[in-house]
N, C-alpha and C. Protein backbone atom coordinates (compact mmCIF):
# COMPACT_ATOMS: atom_id res chain seq x y z
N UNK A 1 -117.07 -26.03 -111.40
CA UNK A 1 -116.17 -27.11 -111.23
C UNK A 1 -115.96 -27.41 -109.76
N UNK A 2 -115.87 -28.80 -109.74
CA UNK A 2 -115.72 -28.90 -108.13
C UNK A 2 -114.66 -29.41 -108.05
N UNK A 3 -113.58 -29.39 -106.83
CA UNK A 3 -112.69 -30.25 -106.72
C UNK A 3 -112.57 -30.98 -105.60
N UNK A 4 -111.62 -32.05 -105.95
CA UNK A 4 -111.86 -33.06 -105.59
C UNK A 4 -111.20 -33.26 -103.98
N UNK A 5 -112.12 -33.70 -102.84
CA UNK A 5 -111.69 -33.67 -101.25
C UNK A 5 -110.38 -34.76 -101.54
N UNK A 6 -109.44 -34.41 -100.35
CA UNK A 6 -108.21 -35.19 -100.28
C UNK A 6 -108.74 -36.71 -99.71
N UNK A 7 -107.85 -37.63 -100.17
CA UNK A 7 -108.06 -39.06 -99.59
C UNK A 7 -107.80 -38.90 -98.10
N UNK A 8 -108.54 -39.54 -97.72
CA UNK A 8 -108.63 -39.59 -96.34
C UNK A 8 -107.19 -40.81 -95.61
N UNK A 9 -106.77 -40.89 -94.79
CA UNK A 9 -105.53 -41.00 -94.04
C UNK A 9 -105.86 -42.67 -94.13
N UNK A 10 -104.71 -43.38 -94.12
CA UNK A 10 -104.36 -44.96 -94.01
C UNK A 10 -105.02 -45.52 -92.57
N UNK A 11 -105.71 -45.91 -92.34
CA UNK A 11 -105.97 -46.45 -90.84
C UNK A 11 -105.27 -46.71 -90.15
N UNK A 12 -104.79 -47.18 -90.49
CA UNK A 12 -103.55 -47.82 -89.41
C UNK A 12 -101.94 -46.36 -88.62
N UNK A 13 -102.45 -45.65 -89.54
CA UNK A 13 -101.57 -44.40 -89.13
C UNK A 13 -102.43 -43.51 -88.49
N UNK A 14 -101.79 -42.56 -87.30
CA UNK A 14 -102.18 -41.83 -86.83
C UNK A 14 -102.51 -40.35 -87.93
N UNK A 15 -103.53 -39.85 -87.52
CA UNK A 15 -103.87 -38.60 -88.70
C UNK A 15 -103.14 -37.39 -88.22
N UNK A 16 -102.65 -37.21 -87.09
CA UNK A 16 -101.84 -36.06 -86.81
C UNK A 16 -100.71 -36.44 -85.24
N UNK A 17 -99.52 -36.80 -85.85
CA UNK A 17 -98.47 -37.13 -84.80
C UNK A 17 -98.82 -36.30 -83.57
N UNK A 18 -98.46 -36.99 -82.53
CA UNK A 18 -98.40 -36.18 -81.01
C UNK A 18 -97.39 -35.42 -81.41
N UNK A 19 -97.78 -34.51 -80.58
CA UNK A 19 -96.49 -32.87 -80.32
C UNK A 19 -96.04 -33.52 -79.11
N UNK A 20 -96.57 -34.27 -78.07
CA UNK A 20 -95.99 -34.81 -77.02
C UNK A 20 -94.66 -35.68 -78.01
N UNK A 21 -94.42 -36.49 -78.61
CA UNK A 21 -93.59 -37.58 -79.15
C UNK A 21 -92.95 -36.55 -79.93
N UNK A 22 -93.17 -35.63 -80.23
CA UNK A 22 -91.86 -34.49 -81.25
C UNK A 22 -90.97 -34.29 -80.37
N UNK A 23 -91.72 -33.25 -78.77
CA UNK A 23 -91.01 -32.68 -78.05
C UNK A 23 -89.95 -33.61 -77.38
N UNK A 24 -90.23 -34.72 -77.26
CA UNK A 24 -90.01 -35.64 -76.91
C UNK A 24 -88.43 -35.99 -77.29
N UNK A 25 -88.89 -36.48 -78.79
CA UNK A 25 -87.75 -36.67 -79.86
C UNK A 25 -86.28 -36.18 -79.67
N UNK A 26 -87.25 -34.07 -79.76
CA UNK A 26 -86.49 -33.35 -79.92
C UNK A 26 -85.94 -33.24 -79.09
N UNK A 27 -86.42 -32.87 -77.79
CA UNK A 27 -85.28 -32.88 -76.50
C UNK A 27 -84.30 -34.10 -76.27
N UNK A 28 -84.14 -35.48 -76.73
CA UNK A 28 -83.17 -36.54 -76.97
C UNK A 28 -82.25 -36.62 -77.51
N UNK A 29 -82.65 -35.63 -78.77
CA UNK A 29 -81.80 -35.12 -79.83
C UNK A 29 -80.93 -34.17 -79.22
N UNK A 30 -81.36 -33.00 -78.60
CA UNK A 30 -80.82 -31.90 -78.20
C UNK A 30 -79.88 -32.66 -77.22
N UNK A 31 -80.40 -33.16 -76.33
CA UNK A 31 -79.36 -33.78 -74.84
C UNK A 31 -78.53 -34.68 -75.57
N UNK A 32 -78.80 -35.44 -76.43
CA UNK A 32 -77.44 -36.39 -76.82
C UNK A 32 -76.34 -35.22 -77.68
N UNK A 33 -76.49 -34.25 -78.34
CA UNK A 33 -75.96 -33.44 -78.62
C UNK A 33 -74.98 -32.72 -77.71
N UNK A 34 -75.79 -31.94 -76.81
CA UNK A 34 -75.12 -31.38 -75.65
C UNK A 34 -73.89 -32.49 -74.88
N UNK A 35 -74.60 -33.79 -74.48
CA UNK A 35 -73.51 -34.82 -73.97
C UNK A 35 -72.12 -35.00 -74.86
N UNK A 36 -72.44 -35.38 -76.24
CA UNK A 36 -71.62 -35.53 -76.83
C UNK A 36 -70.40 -34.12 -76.69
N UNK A 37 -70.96 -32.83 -76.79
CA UNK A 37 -69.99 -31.46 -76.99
C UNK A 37 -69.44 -31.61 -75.57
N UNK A 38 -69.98 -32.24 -74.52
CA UNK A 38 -68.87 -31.99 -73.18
C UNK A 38 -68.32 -33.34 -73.28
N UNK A 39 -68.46 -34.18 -73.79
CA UNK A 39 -67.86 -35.39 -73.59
C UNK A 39 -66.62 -35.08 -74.61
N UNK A 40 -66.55 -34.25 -75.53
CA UNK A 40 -65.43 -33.75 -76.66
C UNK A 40 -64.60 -32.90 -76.01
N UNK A 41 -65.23 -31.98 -75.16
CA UNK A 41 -64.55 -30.72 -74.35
C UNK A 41 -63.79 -31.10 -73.14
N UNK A 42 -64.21 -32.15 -72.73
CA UNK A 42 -63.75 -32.42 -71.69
C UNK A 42 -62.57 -33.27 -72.23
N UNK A 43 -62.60 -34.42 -73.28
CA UNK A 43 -61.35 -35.30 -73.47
C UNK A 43 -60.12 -33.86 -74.16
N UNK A 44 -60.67 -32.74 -74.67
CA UNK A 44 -59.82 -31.88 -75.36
C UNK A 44 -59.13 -30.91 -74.10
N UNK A 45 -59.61 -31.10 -73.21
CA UNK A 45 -59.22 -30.00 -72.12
C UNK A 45 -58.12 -31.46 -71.36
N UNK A 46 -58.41 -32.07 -71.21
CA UNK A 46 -57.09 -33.61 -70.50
C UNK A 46 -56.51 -33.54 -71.20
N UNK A 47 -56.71 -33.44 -72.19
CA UNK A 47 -55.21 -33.45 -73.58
C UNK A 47 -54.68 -32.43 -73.19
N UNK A 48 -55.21 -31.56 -72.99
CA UNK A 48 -53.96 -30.24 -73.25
C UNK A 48 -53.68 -29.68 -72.02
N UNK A 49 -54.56 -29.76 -70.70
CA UNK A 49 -53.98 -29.36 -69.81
C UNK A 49 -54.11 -30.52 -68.70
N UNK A 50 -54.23 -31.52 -69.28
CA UNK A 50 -54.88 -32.39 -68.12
C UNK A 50 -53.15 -33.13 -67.36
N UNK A 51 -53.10 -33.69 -65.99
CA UNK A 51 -51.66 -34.22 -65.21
C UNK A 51 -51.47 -35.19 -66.03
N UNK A 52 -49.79 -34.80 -66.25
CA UNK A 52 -49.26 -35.82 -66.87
C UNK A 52 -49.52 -35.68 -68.45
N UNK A 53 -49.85 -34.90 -68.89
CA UNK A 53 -49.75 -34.79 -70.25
C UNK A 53 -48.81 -34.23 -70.93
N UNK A 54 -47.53 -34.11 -70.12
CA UNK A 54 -46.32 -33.86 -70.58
C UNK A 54 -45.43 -35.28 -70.74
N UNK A 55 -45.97 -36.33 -70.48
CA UNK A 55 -45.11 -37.62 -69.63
C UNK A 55 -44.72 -37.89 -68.75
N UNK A 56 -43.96 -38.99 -68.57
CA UNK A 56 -43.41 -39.38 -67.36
C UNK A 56 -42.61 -39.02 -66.57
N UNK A 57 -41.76 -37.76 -67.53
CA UNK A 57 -40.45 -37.08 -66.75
C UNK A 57 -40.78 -35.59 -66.38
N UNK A 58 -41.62 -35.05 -67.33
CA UNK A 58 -42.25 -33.48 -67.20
C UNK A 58 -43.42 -33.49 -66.95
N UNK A 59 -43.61 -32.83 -65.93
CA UNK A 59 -45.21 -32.33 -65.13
C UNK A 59 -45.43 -30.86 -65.31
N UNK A 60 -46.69 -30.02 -66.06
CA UNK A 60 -46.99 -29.09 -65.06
C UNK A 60 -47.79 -29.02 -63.62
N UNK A 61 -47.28 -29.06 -63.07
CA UNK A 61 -47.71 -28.70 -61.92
C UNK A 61 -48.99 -27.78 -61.54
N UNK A 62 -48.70 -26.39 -61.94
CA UNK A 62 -49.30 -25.38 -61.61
C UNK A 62 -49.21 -24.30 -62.60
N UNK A 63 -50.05 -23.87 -63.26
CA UNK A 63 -50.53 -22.80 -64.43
C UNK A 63 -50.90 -21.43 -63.76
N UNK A 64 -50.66 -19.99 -63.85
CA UNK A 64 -51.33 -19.41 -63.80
C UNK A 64 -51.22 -18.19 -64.71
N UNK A 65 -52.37 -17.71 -65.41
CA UNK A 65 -52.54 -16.36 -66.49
C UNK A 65 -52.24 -15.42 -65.96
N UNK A 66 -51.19 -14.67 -66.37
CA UNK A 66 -51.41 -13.31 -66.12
C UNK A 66 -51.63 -12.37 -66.87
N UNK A 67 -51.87 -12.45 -68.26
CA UNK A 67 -52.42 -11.85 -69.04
C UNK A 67 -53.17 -12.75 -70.06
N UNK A 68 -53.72 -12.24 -71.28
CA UNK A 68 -53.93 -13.01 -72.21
C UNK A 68 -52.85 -13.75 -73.26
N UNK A 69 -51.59 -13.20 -73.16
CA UNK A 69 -50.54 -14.02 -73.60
C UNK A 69 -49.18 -14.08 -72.59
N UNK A 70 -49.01 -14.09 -71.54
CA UNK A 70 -48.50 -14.14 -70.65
C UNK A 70 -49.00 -15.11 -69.19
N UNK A 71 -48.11 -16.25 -69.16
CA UNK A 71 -48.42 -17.00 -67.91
C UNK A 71 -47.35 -17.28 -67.25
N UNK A 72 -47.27 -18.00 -66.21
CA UNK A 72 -46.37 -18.85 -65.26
C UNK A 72 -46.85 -20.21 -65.23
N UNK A 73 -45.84 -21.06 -65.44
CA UNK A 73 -45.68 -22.08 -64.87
C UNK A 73 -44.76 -22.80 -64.31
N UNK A 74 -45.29 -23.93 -62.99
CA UNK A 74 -44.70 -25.04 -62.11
C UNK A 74 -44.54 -25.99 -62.79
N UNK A 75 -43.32 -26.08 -63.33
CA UNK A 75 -42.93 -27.40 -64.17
C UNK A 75 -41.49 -28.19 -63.42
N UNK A 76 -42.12 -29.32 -63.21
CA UNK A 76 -41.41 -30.42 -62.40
C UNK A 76 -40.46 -31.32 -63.63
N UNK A 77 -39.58 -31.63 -63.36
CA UNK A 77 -38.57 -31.89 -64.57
C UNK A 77 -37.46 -32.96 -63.69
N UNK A 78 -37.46 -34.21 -63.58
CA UNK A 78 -37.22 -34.80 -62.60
C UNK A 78 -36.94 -34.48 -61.20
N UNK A 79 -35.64 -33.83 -61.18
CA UNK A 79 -35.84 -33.67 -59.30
C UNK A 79 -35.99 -31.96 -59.47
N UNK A 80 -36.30 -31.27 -60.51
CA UNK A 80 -36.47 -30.00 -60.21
C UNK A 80 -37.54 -30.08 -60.53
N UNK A 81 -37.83 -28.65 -59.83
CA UNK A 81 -38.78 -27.83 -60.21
C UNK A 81 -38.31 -26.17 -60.70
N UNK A 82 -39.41 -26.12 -61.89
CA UNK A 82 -39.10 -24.51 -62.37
C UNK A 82 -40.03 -23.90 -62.52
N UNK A 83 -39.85 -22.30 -62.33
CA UNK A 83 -40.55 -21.71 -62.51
C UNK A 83 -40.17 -20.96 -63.88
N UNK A 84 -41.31 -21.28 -64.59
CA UNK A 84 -41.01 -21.00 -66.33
C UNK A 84 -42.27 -19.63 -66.52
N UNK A 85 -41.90 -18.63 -67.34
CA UNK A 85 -42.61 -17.72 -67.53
C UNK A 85 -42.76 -17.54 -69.00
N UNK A 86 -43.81 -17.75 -69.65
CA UNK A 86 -43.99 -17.86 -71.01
C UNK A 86 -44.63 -16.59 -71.52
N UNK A 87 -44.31 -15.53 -72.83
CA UNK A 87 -45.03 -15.24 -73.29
C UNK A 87 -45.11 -15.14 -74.70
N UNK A 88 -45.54 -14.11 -75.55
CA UNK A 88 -45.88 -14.44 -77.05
C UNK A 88 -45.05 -15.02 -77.84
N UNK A 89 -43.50 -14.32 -77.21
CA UNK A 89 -42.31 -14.33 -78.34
C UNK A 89 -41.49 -15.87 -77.76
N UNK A 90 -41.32 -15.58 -76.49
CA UNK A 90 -40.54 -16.32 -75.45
C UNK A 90 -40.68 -17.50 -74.52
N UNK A 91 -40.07 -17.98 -73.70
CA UNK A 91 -40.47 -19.10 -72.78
C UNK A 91 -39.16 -18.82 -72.19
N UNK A 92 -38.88 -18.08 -70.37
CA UNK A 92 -37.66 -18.69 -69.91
C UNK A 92 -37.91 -19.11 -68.27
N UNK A 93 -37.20 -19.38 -68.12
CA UNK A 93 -36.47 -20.04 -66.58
C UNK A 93 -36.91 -18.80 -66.04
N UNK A 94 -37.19 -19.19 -64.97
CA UNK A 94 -37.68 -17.89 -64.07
C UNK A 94 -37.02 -18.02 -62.68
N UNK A 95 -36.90 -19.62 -62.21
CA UNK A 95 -36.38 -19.99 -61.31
C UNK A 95 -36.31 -21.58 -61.09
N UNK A 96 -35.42 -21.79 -60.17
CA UNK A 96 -35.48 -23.45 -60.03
C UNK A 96 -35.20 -23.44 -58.40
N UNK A 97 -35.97 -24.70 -58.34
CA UNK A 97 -36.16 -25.11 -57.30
C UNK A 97 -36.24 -26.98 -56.56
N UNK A 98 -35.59 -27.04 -55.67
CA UNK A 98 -35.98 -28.39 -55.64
C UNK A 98 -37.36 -28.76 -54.47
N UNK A 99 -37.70 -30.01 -54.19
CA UNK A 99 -39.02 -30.21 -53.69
C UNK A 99 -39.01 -29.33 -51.95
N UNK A 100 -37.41 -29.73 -51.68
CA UNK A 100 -37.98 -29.17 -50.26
C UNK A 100 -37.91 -27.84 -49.92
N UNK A 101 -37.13 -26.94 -51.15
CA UNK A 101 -37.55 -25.35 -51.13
C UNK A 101 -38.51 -25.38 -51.55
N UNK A 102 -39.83 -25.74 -52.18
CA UNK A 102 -40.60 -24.92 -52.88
C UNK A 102 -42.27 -25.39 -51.83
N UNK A 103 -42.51 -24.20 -51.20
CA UNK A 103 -43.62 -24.51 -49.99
C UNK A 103 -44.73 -25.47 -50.36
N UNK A 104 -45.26 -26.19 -49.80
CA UNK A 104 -46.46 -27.18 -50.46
C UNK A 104 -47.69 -25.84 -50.61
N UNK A 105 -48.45 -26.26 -51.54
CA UNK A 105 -49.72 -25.41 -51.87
C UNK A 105 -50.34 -25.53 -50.73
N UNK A 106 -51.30 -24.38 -50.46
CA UNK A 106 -52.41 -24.65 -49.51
C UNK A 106 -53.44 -25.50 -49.91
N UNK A 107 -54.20 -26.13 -48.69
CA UNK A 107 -54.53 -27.20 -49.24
C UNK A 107 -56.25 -26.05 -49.73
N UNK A 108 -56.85 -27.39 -50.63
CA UNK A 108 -58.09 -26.61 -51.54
C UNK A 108 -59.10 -27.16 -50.92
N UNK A 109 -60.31 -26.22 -50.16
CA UNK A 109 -60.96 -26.65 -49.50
C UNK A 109 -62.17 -26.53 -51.14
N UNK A 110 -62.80 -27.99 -50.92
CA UNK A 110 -63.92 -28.69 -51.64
C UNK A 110 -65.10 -28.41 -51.26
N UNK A 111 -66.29 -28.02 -51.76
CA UNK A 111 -67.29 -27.56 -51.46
C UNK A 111 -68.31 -28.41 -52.10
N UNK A 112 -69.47 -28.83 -51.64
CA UNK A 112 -70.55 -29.48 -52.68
C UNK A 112 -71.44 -28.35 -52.71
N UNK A 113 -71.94 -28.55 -53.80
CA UNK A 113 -73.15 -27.61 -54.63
C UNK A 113 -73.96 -27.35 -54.11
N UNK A 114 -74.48 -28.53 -52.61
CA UNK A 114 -75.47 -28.22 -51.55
C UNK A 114 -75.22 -26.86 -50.95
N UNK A 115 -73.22 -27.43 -50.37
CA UNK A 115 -72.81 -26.20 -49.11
C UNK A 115 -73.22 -25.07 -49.79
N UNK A 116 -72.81 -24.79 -51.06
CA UNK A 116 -72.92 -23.56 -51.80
C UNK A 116 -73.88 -23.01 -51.61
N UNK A 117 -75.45 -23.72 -51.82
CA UNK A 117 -76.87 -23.39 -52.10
C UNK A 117 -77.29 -23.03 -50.24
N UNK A 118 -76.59 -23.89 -49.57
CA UNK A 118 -76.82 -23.19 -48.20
C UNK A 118 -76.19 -21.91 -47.26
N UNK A 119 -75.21 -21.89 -48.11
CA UNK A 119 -74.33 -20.77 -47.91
C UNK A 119 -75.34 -19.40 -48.58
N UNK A 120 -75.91 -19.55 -49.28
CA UNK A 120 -76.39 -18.30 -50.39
C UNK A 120 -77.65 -18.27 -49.70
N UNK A 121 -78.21 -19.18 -49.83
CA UNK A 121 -80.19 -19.31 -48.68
C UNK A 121 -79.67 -18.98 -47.35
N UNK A 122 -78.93 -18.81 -46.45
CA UNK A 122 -78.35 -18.60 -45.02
C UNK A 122 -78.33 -16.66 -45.39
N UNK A 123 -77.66 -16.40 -46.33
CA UNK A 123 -77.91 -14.51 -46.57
C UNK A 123 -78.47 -13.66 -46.62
């Protein structure tokens, strides 16, 4: 018994897709993916810690962890400022302050990704 060879391919179609046009595909796929998860992460991180997401009358100011359920914060509350210490159970007053007791931050020196890469190749 013999069997029978497969029909041969439509002309007009290619008989075996490029792997160039998959990889292709696939990496478009992958990067619109990736864009989309920081474009989500990023509007979810302004929501919750981003200025002014307390309103118009309450600011944090300044966050910092000191443990995994334990922080401080600079919360501006019209003409005060407090220092609020939060942890698992609690949230209190830590201190208050108005603008011209409480020292301005040092200022934050900005770096581009260059200085960085020349800073590290200079070692």
């Amino acid at each position: 018994m013999q069997t029978a060879a497969p029909p041969p391919p439509p002309a007009d179609l290619p008989a075996d897709p490029s792997p160039f046009l998959d990889l292709a595909v696939t990496l478009l796929a992958f990067l619109a993916v990736v864009l989309l998860a920081w474009l989500a992460a990023r509007w979810l991180l302004r929501r919750m810690y981003g200025p002014g997401a307390g309103g118009g009358r309450i600011r944090v100011l300044e966050r910092l962890p000191l443990e995994p359920r334990r922080t401080l914060y600079v919360v501006e509350a019209g003409e005060k400022i407090l220092l609020v210490g939060s942890t698992e159970h609690e949230i209190r007053v830590l201190g208050e302050f108005t603008r011209e007791e409480l020292p301005a931050p040092p200022p934050v020196e900005r770096r581009t990704f260059l200085d960085v890469l020349r800073s590290v190749r200079g070692r």
